[in-house]
N, C-alpha and C. Protein backbone atom coordinates (compact mmCIF):
# COMPACT_ATOMS: atom_id res chain seq x y z
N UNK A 1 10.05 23.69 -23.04
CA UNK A 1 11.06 23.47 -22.01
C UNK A 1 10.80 22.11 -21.36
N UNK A 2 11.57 21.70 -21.57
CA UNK A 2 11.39 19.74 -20.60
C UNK A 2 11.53 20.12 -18.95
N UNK A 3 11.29 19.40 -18.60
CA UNK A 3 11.05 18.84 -17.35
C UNK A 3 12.23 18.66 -16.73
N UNK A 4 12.85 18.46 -15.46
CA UNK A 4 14.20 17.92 -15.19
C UNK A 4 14.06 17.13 -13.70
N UNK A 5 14.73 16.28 -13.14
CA UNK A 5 14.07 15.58 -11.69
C UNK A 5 15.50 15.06 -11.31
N UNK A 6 15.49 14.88 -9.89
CA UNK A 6 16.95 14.31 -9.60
C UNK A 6 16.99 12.55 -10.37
N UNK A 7 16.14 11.99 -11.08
CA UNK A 7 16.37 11.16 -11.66
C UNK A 7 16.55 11.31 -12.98
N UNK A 8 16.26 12.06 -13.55
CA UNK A 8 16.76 12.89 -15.21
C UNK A 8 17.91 13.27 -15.15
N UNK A 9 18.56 14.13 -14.42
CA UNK A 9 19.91 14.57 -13.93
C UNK A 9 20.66 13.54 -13.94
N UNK A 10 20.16 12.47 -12.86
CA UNK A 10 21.21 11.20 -12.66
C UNK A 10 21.49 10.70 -13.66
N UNK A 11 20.19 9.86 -14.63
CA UNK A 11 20.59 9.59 -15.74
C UNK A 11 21.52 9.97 -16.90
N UNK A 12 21.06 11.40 -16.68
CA UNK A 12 22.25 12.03 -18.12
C UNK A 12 23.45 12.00 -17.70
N UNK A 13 24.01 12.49 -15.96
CA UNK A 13 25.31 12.20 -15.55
C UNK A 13 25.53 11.09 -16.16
N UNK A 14 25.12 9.96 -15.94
CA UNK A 14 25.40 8.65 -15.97
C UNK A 14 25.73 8.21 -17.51
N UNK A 15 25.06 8.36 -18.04
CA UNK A 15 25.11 8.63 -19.65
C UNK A 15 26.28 9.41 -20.34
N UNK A 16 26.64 10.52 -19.59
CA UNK A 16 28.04 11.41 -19.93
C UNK A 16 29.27 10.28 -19.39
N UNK A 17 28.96 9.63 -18.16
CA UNK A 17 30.35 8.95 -17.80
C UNK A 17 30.28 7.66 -18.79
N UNK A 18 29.57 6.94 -18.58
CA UNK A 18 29.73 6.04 -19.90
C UNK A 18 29.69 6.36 -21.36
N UNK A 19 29.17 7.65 -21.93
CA UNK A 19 29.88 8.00 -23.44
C UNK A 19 28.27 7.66 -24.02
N UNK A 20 27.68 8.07 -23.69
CA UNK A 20 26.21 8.24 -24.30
C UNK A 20 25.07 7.38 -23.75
N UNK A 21 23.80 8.13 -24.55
CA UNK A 21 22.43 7.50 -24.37
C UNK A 21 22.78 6.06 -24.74
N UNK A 22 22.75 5.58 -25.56
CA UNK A 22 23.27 4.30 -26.26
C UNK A 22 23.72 3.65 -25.44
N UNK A 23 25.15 3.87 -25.10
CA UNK A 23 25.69 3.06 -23.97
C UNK A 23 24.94 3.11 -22.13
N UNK A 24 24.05 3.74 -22.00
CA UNK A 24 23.62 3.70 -20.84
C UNK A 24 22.33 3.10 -20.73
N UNK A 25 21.45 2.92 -22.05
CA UNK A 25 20.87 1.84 -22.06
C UNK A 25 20.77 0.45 -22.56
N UNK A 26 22.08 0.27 -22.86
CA UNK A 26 22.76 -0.80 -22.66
C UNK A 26 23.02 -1.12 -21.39
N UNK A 27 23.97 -0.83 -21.09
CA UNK A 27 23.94 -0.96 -19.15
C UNK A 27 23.10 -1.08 -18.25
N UNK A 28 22.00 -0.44 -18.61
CA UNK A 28 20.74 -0.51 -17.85
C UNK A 28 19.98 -1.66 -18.49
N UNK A 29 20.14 -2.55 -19.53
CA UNK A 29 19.44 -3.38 -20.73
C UNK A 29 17.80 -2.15 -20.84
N UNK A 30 17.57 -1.75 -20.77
CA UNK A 30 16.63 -1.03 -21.93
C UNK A 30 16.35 -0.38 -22.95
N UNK A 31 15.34 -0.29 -23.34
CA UNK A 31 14.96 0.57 -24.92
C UNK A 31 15.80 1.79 -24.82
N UNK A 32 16.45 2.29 -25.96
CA UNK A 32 16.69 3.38 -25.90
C UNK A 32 15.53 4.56 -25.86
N UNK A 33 14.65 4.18 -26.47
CA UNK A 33 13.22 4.87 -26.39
C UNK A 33 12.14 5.36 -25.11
N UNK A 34 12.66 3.88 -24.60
CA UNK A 34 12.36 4.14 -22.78
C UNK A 34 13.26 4.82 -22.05
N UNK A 35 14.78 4.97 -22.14
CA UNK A 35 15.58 5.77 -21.92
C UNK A 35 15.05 7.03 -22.20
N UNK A 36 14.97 7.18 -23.47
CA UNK A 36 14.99 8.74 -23.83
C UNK A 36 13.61 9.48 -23.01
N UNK A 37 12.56 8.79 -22.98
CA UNK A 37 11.79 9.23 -21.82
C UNK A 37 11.81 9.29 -20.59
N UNK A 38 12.79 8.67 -20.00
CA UNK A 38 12.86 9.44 -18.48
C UNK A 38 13.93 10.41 -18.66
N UNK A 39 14.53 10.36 -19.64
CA UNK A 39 15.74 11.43 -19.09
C UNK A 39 14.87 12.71 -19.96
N UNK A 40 13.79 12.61 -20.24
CA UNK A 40 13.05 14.02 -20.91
C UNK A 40 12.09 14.14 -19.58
N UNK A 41 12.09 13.29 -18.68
CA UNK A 41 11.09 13.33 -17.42
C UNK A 41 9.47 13.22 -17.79
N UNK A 42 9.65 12.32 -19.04
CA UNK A 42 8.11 12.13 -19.45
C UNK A 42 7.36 11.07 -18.72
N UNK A 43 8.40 10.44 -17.95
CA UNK A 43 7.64 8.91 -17.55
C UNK A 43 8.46 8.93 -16.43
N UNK A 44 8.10 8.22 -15.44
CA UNK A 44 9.12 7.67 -13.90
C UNK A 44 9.89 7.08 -13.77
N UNK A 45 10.99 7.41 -13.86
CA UNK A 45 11.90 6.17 -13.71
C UNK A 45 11.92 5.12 -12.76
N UNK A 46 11.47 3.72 -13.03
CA UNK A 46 11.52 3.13 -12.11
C UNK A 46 13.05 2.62 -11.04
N UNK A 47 12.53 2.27 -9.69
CA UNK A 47 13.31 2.58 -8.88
C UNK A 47 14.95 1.93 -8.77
N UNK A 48 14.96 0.26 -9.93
CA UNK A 48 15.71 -0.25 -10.08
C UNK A 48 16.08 0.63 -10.83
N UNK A 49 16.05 1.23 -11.99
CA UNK A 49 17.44 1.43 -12.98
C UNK A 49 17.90 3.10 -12.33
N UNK A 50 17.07 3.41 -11.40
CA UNK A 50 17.19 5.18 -10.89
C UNK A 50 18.58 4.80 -10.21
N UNK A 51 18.59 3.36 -9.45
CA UNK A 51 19.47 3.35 -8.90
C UNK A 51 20.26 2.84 -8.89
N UNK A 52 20.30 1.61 -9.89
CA UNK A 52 21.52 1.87 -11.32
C UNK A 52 22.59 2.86 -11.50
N UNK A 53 21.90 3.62 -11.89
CA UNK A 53 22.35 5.45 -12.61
C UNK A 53 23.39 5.77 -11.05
N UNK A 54 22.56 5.57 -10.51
CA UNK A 54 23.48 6.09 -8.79
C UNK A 54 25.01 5.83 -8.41
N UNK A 55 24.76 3.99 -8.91
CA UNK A 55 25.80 3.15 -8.56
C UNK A 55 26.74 3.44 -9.91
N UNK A 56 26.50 3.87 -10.95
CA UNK A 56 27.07 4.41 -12.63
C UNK A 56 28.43 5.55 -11.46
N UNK A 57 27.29 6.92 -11.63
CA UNK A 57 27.23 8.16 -10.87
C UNK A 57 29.20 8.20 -9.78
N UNK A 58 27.93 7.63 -9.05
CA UNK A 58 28.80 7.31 -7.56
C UNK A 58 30.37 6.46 -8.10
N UNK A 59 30.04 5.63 -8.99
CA UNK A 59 31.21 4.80 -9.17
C UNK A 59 31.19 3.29 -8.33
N UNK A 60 30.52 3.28 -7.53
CA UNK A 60 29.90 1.65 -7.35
C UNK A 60 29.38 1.10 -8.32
N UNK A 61 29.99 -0.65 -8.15
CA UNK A 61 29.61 -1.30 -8.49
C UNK A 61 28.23 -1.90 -8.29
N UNK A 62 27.42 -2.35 -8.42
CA UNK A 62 26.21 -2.88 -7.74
C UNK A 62 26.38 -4.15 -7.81
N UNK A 63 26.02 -5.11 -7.08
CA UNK A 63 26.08 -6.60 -6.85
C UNK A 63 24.52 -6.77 -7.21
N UNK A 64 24.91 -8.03 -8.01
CA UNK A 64 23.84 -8.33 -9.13
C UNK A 64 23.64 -9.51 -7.91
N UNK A 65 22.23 -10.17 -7.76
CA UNK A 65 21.21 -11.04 -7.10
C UNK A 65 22.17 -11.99 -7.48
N UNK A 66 22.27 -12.66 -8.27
CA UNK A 66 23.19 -13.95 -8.66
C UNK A 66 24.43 -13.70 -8.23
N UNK A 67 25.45 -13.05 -7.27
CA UNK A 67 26.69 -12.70 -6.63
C UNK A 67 26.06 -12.42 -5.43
N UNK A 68 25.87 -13.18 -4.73
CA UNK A 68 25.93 -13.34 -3.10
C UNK A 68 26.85 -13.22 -2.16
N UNK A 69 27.59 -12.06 -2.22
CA UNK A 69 28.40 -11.55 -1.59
C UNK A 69 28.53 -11.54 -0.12
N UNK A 70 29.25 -12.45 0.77
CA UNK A 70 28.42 -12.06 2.32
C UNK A 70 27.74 -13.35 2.70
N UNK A 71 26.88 -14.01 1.60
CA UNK A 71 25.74 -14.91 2.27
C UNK A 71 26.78 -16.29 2.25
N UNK A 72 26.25 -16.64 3.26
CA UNK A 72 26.61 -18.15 3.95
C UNK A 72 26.02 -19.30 2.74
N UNK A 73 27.16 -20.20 2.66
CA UNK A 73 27.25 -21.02 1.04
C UNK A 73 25.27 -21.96 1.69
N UNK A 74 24.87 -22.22 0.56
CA UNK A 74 23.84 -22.94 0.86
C UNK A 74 23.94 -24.24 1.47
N UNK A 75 23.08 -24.95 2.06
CA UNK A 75 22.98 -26.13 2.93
C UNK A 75 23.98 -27.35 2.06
N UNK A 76 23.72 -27.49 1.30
CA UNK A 76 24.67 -28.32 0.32
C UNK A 76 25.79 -28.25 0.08
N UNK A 77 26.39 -27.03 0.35
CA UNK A 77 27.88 -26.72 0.28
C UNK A 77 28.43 -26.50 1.26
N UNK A 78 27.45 -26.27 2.92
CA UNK A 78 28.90 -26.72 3.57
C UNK A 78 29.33 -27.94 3.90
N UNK A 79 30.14 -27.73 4.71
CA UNK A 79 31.09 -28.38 5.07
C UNK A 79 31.01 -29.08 6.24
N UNK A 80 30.37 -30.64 6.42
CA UNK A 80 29.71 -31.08 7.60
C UNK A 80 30.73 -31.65 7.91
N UNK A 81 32.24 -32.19 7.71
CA UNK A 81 33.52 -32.59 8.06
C UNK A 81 33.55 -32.05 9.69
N UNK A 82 33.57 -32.24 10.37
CA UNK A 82 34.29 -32.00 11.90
C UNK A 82 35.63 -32.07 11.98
N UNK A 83 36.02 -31.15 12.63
CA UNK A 83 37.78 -31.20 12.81
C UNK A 83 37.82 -31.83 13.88
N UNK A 84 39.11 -32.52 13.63
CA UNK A 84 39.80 -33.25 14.46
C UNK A 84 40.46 -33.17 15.62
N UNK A 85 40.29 -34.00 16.72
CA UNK A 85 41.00 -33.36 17.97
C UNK A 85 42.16 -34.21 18.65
């Protein structure tokens, strides 16, 4: 009998909405092999792709580090122009 954890669960949800193991470690970029061990709960899923699976799950998107959503453009890009009076 395997093991099961709210991160095994998540994963396989996650895996059913995208249309398989295959495609969910794709999405996640890992081994399918490393896949297939957390969702057997042999190993821990670490905390980035657990919550991955969440944002899959849930139907959020996750904002990837390189999409700075929110953050103020860097020193170089603004805009030191003064308006006119």
């Amino acid at each position: 009998m395997s093991k099961s954890t709210i991160e095994s669960r998540t994963l396989r949800r996650a895996a059913e909405i995208l249309g398989g193991r295959m495609k969910l470690a794709m999405r996640l970029q890992v081994p399918l092999l490393e896949l297939d061990r957390w969702l057997a709960a042999e190993e821990k899923v670490p905390d980035i792709y657990f919550l991955r699976a969440v944002d899959i799950v849930t139907g959020q998107s996750a904002i990837e580090p390189s999409d700075p959503v929110g953050m103020p453009p860097p020193a170089h890009e603004k805009n030191t122009d003064k308006p006119s009076r």
